[in-house]
Protein backbone atom coordinates (compact mmCIF):
# COMPACT_ATOMS: atom_id res chain seq x y z
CA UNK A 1 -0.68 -7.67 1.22
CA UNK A 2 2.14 -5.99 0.96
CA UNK A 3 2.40 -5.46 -2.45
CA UNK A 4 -0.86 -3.94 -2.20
CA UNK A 5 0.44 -1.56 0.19
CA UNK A 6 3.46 -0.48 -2.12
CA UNK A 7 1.29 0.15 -4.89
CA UNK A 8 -0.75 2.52 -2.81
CA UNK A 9 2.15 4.36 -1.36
CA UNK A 10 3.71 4.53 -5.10
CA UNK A 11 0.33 6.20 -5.51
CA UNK A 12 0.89 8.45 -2.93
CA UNK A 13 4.69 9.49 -4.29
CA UNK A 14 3.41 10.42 -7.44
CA UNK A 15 0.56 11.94 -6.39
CA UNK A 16 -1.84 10.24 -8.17
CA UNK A 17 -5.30 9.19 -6.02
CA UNK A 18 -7.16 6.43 -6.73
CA UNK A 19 -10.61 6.61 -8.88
CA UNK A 20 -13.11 7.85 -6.42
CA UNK A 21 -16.59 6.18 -6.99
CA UNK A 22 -18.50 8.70 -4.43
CA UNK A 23 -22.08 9.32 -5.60
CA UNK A 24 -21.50 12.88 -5.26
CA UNK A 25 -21.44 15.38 -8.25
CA UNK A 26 -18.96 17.33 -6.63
CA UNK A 27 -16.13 17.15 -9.32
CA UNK A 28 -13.68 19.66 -7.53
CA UNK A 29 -10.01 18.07 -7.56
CA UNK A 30 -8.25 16.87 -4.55
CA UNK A 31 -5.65 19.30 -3.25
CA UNK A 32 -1.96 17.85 -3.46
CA UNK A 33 -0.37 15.90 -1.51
CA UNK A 34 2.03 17.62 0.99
CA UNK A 35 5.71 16.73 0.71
CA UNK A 36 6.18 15.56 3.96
CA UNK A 37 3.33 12.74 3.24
CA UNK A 38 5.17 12.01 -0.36
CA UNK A 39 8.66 11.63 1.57
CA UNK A 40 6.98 9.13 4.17
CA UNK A 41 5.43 7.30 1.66
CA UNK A 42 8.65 6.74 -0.33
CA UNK A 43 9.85 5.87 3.04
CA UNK A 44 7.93 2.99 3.22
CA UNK A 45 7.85 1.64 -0.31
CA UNK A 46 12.07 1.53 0.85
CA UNK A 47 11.10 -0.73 3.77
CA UNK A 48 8.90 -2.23 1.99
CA UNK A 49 11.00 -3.50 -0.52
CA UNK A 50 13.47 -4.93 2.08
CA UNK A 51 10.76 -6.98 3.26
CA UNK A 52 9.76 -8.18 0.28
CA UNK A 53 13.39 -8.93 -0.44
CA UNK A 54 13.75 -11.01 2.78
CA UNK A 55 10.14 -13.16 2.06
CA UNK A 56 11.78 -14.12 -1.50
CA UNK A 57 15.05 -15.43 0.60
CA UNK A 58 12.71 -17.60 2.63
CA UNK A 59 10.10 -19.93 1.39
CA UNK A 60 8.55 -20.88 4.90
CA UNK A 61 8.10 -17.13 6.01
CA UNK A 62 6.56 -16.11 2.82
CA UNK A 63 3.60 -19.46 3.17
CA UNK A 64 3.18 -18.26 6.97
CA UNK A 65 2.88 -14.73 6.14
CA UNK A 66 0.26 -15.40 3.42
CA UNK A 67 -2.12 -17.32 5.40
CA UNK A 68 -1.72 -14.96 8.49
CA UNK A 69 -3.06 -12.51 5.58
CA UNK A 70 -5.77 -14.77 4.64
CA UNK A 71 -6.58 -15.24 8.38
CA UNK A 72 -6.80 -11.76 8.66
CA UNK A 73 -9.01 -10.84 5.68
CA UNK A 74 -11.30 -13.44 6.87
CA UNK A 75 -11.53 -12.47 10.62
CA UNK A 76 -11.91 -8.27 10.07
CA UNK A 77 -15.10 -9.10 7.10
């Protein structure tokens, strides 16, 4: 999960959106994204990476946080 979100928000820093699969034929381009969102988003991938850091330190946190993911996923569908 969270490596899914720090691939999105590495998205977001470079500016690069994801493949839109809308069934219109509207091909205009998305505007950019303002700075302020880029800054936040590079931000994150920061705390992000701490996180991360602190799962690989500790095997029992990373197996709890992974099913509370899976528990998740399976609750919200």
């Amino acid at each position: 999960m969270l490596y899914d979100l720090r691939r999105d928000m590495d998205a977001v820093v470079k500016d690069t959106p994801p493949e839109r699969d809308d069934d219109d034929d509207d091909d205009d381009p998305l505007p950019p994204t303002p700075a302020v969102i880029r800054i936040a988003a590079r931000a994150s991938i920061i705390l992000i990476d701490k996180y991360i850091d602190l799962m690989k330190e500790s095997k029992l946190y990373l197996f709890v946080m992974g099913n509370v993911a899976t528990f998740l996923r399976l609750a919200c569908s």
